[in-house]
Every structure is written in structure tokens, then in C-alpha cells.
Protein backbone atom coordinates (compact mmCIF):
# COMPACT_ATOMS: atom_id res chain seq x y z
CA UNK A 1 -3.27 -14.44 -41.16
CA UNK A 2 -4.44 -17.06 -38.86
CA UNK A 3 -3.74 -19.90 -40.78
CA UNK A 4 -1.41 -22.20 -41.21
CA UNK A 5 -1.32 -23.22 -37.77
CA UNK A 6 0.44 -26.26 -36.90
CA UNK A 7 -0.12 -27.98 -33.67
CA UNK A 8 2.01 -26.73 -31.31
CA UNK A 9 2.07 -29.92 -28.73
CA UNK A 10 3.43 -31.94 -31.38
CA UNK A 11 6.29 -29.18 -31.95
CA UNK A 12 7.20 -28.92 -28.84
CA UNK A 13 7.68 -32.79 -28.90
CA UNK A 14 10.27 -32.15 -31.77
CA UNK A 15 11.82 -29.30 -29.93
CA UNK A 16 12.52 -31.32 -27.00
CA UNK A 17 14.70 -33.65 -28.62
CA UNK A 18 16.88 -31.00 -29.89
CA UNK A 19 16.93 -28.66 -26.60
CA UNK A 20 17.98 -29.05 -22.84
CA UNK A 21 17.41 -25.92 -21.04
CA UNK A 22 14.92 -24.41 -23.43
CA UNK A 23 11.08 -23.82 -21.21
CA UNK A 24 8.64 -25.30 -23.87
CA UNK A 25 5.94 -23.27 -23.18
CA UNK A 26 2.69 -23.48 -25.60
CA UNK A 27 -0.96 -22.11 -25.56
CA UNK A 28 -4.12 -24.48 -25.49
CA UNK A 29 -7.81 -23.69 -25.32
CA UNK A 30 -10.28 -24.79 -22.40
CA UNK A 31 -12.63 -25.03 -25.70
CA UNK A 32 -10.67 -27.33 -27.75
CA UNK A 33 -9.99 -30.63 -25.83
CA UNK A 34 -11.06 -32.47 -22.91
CA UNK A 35 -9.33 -32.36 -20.02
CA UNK A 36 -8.57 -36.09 -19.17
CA UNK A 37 -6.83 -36.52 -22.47
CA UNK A 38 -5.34 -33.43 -22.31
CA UNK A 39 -4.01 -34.12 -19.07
CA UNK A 40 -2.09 -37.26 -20.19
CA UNK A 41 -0.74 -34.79 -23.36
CA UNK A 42 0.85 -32.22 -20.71
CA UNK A 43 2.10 -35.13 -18.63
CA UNK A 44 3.56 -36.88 -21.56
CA UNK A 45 5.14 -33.69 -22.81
CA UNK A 46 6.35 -32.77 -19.27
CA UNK A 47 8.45 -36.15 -18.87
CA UNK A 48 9.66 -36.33 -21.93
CA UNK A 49 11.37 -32.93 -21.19
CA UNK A 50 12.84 -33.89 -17.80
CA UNK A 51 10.18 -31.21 -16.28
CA UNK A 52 10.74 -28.02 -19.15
CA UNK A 53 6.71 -27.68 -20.34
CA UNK A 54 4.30 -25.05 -19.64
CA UNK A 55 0.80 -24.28 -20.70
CA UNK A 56 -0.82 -21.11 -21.96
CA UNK A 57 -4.53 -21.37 -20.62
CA UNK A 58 -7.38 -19.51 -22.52
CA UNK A 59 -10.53 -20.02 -23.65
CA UNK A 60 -11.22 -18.67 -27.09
CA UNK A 61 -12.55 -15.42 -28.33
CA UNK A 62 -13.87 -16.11 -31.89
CA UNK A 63 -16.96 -17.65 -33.47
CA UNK A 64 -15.10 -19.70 -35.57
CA UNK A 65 -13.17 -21.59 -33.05
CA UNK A 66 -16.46 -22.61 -31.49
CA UNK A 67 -18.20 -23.72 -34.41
CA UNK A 68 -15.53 -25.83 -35.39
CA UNK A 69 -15.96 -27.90 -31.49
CA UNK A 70 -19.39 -28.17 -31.66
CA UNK A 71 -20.86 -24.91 -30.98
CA UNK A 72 -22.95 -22.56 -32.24
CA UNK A 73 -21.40 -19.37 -31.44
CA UNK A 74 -18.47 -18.52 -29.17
CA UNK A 75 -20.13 -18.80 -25.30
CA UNK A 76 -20.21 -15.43 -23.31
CA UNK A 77 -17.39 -14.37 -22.00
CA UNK A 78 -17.97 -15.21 -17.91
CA UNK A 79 -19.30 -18.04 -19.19
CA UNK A 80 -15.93 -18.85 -20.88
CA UNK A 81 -14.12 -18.81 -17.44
CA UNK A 82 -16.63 -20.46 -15.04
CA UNK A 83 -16.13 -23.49 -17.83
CA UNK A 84 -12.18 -22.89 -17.42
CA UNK A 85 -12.78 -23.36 -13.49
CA UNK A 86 -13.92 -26.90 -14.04
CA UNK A 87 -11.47 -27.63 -16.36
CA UNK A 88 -8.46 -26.45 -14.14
CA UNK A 89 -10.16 -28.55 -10.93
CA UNK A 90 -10.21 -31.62 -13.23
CA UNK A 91 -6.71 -30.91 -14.54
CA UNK A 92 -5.76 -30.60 -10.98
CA UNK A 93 -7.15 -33.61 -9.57
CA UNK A 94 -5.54 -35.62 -12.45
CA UNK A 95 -2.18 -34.03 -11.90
CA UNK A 96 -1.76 -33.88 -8.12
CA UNK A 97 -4.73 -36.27 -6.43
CA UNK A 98 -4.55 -39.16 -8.40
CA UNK A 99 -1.28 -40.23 -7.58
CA UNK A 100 0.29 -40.31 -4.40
CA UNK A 101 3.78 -39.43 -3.67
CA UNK A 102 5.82 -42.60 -3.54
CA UNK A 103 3.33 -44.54 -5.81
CA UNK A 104 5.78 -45.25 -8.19
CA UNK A 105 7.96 -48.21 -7.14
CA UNK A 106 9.85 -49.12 -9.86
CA UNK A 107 10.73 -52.59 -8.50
CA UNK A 108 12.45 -54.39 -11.05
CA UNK A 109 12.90 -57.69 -8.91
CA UNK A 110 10.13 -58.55 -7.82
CA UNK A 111 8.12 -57.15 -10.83
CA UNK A 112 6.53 -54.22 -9.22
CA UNK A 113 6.10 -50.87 -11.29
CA UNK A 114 4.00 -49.02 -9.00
CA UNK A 115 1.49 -49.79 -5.92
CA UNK A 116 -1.99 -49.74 -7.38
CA UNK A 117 -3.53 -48.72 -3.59
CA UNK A 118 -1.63 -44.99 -3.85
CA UNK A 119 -3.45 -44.59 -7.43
CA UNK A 120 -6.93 -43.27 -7.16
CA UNK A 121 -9.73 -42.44 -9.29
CA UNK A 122 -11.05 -38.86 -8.56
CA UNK A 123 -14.86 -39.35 -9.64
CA UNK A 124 -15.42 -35.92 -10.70
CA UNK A 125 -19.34 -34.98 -11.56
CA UNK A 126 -19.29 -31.32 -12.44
CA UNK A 127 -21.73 -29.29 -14.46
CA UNK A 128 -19.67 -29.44 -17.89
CA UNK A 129 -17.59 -31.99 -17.21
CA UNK A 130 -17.51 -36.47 -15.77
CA UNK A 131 -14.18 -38.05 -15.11
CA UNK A 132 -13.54 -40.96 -13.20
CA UNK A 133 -10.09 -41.15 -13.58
CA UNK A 134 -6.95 -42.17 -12.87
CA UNK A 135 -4.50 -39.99 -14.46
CA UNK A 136 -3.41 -42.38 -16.98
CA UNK A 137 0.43 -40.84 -16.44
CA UNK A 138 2.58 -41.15 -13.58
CA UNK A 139 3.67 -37.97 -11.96
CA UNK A 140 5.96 -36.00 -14.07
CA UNK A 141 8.47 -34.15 -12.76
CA UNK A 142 6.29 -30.85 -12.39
CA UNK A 143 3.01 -32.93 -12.15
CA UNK A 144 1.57 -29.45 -13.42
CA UNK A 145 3.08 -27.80 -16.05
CA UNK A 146 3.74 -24.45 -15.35
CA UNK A 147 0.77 -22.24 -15.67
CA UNK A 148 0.27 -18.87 -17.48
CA UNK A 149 -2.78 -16.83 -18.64
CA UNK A 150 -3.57 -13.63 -20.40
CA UNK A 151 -7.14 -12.48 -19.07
CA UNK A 152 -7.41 -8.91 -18.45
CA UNK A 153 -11.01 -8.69 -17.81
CA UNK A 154 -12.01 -8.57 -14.54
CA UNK A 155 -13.18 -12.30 -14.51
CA UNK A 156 -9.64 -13.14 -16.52
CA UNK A 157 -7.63 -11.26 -13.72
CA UNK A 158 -9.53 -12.97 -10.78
CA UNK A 159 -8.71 -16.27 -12.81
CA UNK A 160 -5.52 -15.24 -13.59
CA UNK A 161 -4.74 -14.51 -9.70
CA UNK A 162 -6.15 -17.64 -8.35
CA UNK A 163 -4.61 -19.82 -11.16
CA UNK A 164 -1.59 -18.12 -13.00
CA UNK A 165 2.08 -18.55 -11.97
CA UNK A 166 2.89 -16.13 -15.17
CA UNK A 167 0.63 -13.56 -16.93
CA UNK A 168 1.15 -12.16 -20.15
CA UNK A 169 0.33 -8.67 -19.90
CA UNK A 170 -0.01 -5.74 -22.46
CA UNK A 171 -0.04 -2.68 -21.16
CA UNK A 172 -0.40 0.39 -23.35
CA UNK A 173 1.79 2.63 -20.38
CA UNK A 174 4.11 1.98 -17.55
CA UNK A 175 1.64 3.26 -15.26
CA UNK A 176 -1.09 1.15 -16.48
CA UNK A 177 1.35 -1.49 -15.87
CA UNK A 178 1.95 -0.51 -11.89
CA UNK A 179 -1.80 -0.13 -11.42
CA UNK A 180 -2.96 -3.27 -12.79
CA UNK A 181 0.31 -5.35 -11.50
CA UNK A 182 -0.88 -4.23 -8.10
CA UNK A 183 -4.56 -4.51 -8.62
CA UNK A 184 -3.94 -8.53 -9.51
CA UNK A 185 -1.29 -9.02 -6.79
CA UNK A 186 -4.01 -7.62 -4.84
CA UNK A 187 -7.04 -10.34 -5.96
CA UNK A 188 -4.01 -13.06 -6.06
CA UNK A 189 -3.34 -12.25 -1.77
CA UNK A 190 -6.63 -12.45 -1.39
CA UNK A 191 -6.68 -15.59 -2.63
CA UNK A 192 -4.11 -16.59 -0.48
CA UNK A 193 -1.53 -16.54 -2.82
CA UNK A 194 1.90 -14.00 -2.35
CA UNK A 195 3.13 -11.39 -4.71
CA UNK A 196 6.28 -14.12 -5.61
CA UNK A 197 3.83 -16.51 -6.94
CA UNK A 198 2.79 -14.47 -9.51
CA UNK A 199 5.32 -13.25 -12.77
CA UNK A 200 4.44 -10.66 -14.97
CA UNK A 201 5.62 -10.80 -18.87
CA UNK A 202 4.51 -7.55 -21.08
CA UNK A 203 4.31 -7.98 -24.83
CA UNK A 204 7.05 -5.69 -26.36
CA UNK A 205 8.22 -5.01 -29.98
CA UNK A 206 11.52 -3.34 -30.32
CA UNK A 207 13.11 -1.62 -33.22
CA UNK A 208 16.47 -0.90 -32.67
CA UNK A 209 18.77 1.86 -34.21
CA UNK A 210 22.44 2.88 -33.62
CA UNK A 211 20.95 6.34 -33.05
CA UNK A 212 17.82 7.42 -31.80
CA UNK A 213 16.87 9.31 -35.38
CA UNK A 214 17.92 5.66 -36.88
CA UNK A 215 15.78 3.66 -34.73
CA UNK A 216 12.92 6.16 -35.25
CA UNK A 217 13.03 6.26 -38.66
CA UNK A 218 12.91 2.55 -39.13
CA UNK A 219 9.68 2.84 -36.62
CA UNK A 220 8.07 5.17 -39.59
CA UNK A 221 9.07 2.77 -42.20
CA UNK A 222 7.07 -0.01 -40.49
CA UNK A 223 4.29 2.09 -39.98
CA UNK A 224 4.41 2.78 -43.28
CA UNK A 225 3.85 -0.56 -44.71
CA UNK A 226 0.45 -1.01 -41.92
CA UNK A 227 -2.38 -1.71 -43.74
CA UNK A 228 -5.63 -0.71 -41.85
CA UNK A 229 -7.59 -3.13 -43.70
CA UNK A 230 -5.30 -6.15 -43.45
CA UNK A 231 -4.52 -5.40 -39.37
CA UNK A 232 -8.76 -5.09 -38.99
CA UNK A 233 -9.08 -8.04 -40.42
CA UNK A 234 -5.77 -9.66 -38.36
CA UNK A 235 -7.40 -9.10 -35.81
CA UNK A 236 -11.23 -9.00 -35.92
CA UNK A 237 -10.63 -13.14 -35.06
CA UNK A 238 -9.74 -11.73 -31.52
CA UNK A 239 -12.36 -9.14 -31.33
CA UNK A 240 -15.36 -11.69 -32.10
CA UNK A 241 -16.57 -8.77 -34.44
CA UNK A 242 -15.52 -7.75 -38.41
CA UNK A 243 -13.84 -4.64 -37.46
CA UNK A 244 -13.55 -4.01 -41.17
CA UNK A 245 -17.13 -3.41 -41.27
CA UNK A 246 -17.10 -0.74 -38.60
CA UNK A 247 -16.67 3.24 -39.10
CA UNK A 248 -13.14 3.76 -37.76
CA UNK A 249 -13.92 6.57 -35.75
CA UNK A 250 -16.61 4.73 -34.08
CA UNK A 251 -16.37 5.16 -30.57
CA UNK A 252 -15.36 1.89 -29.43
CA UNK A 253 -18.21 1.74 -26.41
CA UNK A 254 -20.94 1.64 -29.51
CA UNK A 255 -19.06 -1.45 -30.77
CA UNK A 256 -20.15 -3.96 -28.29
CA UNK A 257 -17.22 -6.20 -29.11
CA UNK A 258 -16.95 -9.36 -27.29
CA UNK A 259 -13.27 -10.56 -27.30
CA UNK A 260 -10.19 -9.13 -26.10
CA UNK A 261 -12.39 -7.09 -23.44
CA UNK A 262 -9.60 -6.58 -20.94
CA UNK A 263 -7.56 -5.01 -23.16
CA UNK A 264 -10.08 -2.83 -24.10
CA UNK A 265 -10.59 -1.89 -20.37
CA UNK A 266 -6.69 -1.24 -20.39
CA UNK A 267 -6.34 0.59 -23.36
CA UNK A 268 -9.28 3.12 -22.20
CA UNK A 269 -7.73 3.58 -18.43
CA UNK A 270 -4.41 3.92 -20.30
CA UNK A 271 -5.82 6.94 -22.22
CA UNK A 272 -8.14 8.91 -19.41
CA UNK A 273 -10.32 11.66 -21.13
CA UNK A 274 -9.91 9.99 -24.84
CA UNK A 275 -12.54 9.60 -26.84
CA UNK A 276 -10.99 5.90 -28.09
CA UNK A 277 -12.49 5.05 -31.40
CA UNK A 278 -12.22 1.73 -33.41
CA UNK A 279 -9.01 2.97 -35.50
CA UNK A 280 -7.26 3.90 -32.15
CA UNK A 281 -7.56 -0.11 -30.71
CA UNK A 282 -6.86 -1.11 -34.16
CA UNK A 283 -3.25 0.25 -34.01
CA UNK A 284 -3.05 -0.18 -30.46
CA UNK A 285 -2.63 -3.80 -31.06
CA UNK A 286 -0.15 -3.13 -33.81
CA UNK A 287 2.04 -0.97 -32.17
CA UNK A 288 1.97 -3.96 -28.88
CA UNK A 289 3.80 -1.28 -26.76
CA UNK A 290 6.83 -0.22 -29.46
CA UNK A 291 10.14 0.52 -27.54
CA UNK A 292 12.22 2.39 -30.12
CA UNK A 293 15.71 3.58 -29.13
CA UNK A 294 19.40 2.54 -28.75
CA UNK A 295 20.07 -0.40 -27.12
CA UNK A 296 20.61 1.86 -24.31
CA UNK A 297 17.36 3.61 -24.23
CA UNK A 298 15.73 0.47 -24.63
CA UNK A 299 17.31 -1.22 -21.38
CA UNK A 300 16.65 2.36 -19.60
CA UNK A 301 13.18 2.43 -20.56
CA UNK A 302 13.18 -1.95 -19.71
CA UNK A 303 14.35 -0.68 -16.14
CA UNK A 304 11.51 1.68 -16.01
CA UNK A 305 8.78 -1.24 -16.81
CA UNK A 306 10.72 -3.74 -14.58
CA UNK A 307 10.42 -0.73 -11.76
CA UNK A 308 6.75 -0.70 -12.20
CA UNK A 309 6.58 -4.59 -11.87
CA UNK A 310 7.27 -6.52 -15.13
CA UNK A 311 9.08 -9.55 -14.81
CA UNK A 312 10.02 -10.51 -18.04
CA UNK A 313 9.67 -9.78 -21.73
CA UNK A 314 7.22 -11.54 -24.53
CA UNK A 315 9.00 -10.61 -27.54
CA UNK A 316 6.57 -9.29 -30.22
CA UNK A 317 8.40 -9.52 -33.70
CA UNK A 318 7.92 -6.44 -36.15
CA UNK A 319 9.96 -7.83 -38.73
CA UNK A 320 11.42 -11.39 -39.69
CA UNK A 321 13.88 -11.90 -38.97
CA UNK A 322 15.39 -8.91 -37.99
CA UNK A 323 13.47 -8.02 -34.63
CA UNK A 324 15.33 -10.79 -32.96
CA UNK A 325 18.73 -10.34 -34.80
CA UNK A 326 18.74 -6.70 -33.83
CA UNK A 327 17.47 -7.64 -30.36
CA UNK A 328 19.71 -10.07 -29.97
CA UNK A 329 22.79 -9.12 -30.81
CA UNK A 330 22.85 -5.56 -29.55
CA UNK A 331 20.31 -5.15 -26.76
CA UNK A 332 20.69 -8.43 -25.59
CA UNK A 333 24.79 -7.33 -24.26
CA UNK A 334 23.14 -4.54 -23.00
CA UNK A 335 21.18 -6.18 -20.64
CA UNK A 336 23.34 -8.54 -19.20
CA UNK A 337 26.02 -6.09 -18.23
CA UNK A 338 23.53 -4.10 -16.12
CA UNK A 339 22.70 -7.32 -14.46
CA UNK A 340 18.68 -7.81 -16.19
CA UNK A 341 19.29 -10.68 -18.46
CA UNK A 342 20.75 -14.15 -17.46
CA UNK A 343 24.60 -15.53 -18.92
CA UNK A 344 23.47 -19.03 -18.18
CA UNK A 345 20.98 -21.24 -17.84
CA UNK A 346 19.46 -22.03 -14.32
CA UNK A 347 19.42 -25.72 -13.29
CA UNK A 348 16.23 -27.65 -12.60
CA UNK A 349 12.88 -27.65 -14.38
CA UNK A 350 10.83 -24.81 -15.69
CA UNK A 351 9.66 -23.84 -12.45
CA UNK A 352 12.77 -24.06 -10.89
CA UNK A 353 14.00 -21.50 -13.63
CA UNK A 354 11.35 -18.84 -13.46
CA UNK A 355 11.42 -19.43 -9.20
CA UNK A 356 14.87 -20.10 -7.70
CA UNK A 357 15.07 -22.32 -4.82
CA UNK A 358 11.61 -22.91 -4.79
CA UNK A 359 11.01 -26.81 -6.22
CA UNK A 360 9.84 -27.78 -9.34
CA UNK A 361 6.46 -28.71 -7.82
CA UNK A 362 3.59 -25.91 -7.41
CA UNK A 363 3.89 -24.28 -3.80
CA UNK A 364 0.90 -25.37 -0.99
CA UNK A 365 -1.05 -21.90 -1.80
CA UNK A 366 -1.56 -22.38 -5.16
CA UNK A 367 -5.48 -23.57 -5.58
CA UNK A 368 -4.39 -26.80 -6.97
CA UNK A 369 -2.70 -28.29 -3.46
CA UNK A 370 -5.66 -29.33 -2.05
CA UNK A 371 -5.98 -32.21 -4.03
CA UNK A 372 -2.94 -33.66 -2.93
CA UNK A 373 -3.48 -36.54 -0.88
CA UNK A 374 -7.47 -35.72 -1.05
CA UNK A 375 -8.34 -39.58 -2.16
CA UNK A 376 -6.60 -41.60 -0.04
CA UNK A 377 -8.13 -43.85 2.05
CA UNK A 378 -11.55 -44.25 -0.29
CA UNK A 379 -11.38 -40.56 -0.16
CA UNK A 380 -12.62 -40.60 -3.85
CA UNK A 381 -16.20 -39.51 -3.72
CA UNK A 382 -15.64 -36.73 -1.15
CA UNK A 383 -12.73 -35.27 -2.80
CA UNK A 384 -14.50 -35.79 -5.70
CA UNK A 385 -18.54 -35.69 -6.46
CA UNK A 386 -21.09 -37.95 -4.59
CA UNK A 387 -24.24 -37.30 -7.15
CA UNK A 388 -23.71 -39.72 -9.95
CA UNK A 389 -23.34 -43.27 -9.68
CA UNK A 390 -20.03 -44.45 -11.32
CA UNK A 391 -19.90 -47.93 -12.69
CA UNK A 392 -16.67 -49.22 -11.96
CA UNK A 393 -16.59 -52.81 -11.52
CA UNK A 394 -13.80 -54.64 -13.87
CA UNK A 395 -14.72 -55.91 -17.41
């Protein structure tokens, strides 16, 4: 099910040692650690991979999670992302304020690592969270990872739009897709941001056949071997509710289910004049938008959801290992000859990979830009917050 989970910073510290192009890119919650030491963890991560890391930003959906960081129950959804807000302005102030460009010296002869007047504290006071800062890291070679979300909600896609340089999507249809690509490109411009800044990766699973009777056939054989019970309870975690306790024809409006709201609000636009009940989200989730063909078929209908704005692929495995074997090896060739998936690796950082030519720093619209340069000059407690006193006077 859930569990084992292994932490996933400390495996992407192991798979930097054995990689050199590989993007490292690993999901966090808001919920589970503090932002000044997680921070230095990203920054850490981030050097020791010449620039490769990114960070998967959400905030939890399940009771469980919460209860096991102090809280009673999971906090309401909005709630959720007006906390995320504060952490991503800390995070932001710690990876692009409090250290100036050029602040690293590295003067070996007259002893000088870096000049203590272009490091600043950023004396943040905000509702959830008190930093005073500095970064304890210098500035990596991204300073900020590279940033994706998932939020479909309304409040996740306005968070998503203002924050997000990659969005993992999951679209039931490719129409869905082209509406709600558009509708966040939309919320992102408004933000300031262009339609460039923003990449979209849909969950897929693929099962792949040498025919199309082959490859469908092995799609009824996996079905075959779904267990209602054991995919309710797979993912009642997400939902926030047991959906093993539910009728499955419950309409899914009467369920008042908590997590995973935007998909919910996909699914149902996705399916206009369906009555969707329980069962039908249930498999939804299961099926995490099936392509089953030839390899052919499959890069056809891969043209078709590039066409409606998809960016790139988050490969959903079926079965082990198999889904990426068959993937791999025969869909993979495919691919490349019509010119949709790379024969090399791109130079530079991860940033520099997903966005040719354009630096492996985050561009001046992205939200976190304004802190650069914001606390020079004593510039602290404006950049910062003026309502608390800060002791700061040397031990």
C-alpha cells in the first residue's frame, strides 16, 4: 500500500553519486518539515548534483499524515495552500535574498571564503511561520530547485500558476487536457508569468501489444486482476475518506470527500451529463488515463495529447517490470524517429534541460525574483517583517 516508504531526499543523495544527467526530482510536503531546514536539504541536494534537483510541492491530503506532525486532523483544504504561500515566500527568501550574487569569494590567499556584508538575514514574521535567517547554504547552482505541483483545485491551479515551472496533470480526456492547460496558462499570465514558463506532464500508463487485439487483451487481463476493495482502500489515503465504507454507486457529490478535489472537478467536466458515482472515481484513478495500442498508436495518440498541450509524460507503471521494458524498448524508438523523444542528454542543470537557452536560474517573472537583492543595504526588516522584535546580538 502506502508503506514502506523510504525517504526519498536521502535516495536521491545515493542516486547522485551514481548519475550525471539524470533530473532528481522528489516530492515533499509543506506539512512535514520546516522550511529553514528544509531549505538547507534542497540546497545541499542541489550542489551536490552540480544543479540536477527538483521538488514536488504539496501539502497533504490524509488524516494520518497530520496526526503524525502534530495535528489533529488534516487542515482544510484552502487552508492547506494559504500555509504553502508562506512556506514558498520563506523558501524564497532563503534561496534567492539571502545571498547576494558575488558573495561567495572563495579567496584562498588571503583566507576569505565569502564577504559576510552580501549575506543577510531575511527576518521573516508571518502568521505560521519566524525565520531570521541566513540561508545556512551558499547559492547552489539553481538556488531554487526546480519547482512542480499537482493541484487541480481551483486554489491548487492558482498556486500552481503563480508557483509551478512543471505540473503534473491527469486528465481523464484530451479535451479536458486543452481546456484546463489553457485555463492555468490563463491564471499563470495573469500572474505575470508566460505560457513557456509553465510545462505540463500528464500521468499515463501504457500497455503495449504487437497488435492492437494483443495490447487490448493484455488491458483486460490487468483489469482482471483489480480488486475494488484493495484499489478503495489504495486510495482512500488520498481521498481523506474510507471509500470502502461507501455504497459504490453513491453519487460522488453526497460523498463530501476532502482530498484529491481537483481531480474530482476534472473527472466530472471530463464526463458532462454523468451521473459519476464512487465506483466510477475509484477506477478512474486506476485506469490513470490507459493508452493501449501499438507502439504506433500510442505515439499517434502521444501527438494528439502533445497537440492539446502536454509537455511531457509521468509514466504510471501497470506492471513491474514490464510497463517500462515494453515502453522502453518498443515505444521509446518510436518516438524518437518522429522527432518527440530526446537521443541525448541536454547540457546544463535541470532547468536548463526542461528550458533550453534559458539559464539554470528561475526567470525575473517567476514570484520568487523579488527577493533578489531585497536586503541589501539593511534592507532586512522591509523585505522582510517589521512586527516582532528579533534578538540578534552575538552570543
Amino acid at each position: 500500500m502506502q508503506i514502506p516508504c523510504n525517504d526519498s531526499a536521502a535516495l536521491s543523495a545515493v542516486l547522485i553519486g551514481v548519475t550525471e544527467n539524470l533530473g532528481l526530482t522528489f516530492t515533499s510536503s509543506i506539512m512535514s518539515e520546516h522550511p529553514f531546514s528544509f531549505a538547507r536539504r534542497l540546497s545541499t541536494l542541489d550542489h551536490l548534483s552540480n544543479g540536477r534537483i527538483g521538488w514536488n510541492i504539496v501539502t497533504s491530503v490524509s488524516h494520518n499524515a497530520a496526526q503524525n506532525f502534530g495535528f489533529d486532523e488534516i487542515i482544510p483544504h484552502d487552508e492547506r495552500y494559504r500555509r504553502a504561500d508562506e512556506y514558498m515566500d520563506v523558501v524564497y527568501k532563503l534561496w534567492e535574498g539571502s545571498w547576494d550574487e558575488g558573495a561567495v569569494l572563495g579567496d584562498r590567499e588571503n583566507g576569505v571564503y565569502a564577504d559576510a556584508s552580501k549575506i543577510h538575514r531575511i527576518y521573516h514574521s508571518g502568521e505560521r511561520y519566524r525565520v531570521l535567517g541566513p540561508h545556512l547554504c551558499s547559492p547552489s547552482p539553481q538556488r531554487t530547485p526546480v519547482l512542480y505541483q499537482a493541484g487541480a483545485s481551483p486554489v491548487g491551479q492558482s498556486f500552481a500558476a503563480r508557483n509551478a515551472e512543471g505540473t503534473f496533470v491527469l486528465y481523464p480526456t484530451i479535451e479536458g487536457a486543452r481546456k484546463g492547460i489553457a485555463a492555468t496558462r490563463a491564471v499563470a499570465a495573469a500572474h505575470g508569468r508566460r505560457p513557456e514558463d509553465l510545462k505540463f506532464i500528464q500521468g499515463f500508463s501504457f500497455v503495449v501489444g504487437s497488435t492492437e487485439e494483443e495490447a487490448w487483451r493484455k488491458s483486460e487481463e490487468i483489469d482482471k486482476g483489480v480488486s475494488y476493495d484493495g484499489l478503495a482502500a489504495h486510495i482512500s489515503r488520498d481521498m481523506g475518506i474510507d471509500l470502502g465504507m461507501l455504497d459504490r454507486d453513491m453519487p460522488i457529490e453526497q460523498a463530501n470527500i476532502e482530498g484529491l478535489r481537483g481531480f474530482i472537478s476534472m473527472f466530472e467536466a471530463s464526463n458532462p451529463g454523468k451521473k459519476v458515482r464512487v465506483q466510477d472515481l475509484a477506477y478512474a484513478l486506476s485506469y490513470n488515463s490507459r493508452i493501449v495500442g501499438t507502439p504506433e498508436s500510442i505515439a499517434d495518440q502521444l501527438e494528439a495529447w502533445q497537440d492539446a498541450g502536454v509537455d511531457g509524460i509521468n509514466m504510471i507503471c501497470q506492471y513491474f517490470p514490464g510497463s517500462y521494458r515494453d515502453f522502453i524498448e518498443h515505444v521509446i524508438p518510436v518516438l524518437q524517429k518522429r522527432g518527440l523523444a530526446q537521443r541525448e542528454y541536454a547540457p546544463g542543470t535541470l532547468r536548463e534541460k526542461m528550458f533550453p537557452g534559458s539559464g539554470g536560474r528561475l526567470n525575473d517573472r517567476h514570484p520568487a525574483a523579488r527577493y533578489r537583492g531585497a536586503f541589501k543595504g539593511g534592507g532586512e526588516k522591509s523585505a522582510g517583517s517589521t512586527g516582532v522584535k528579533w534578538q540578534t546580538e552575538r552570543a
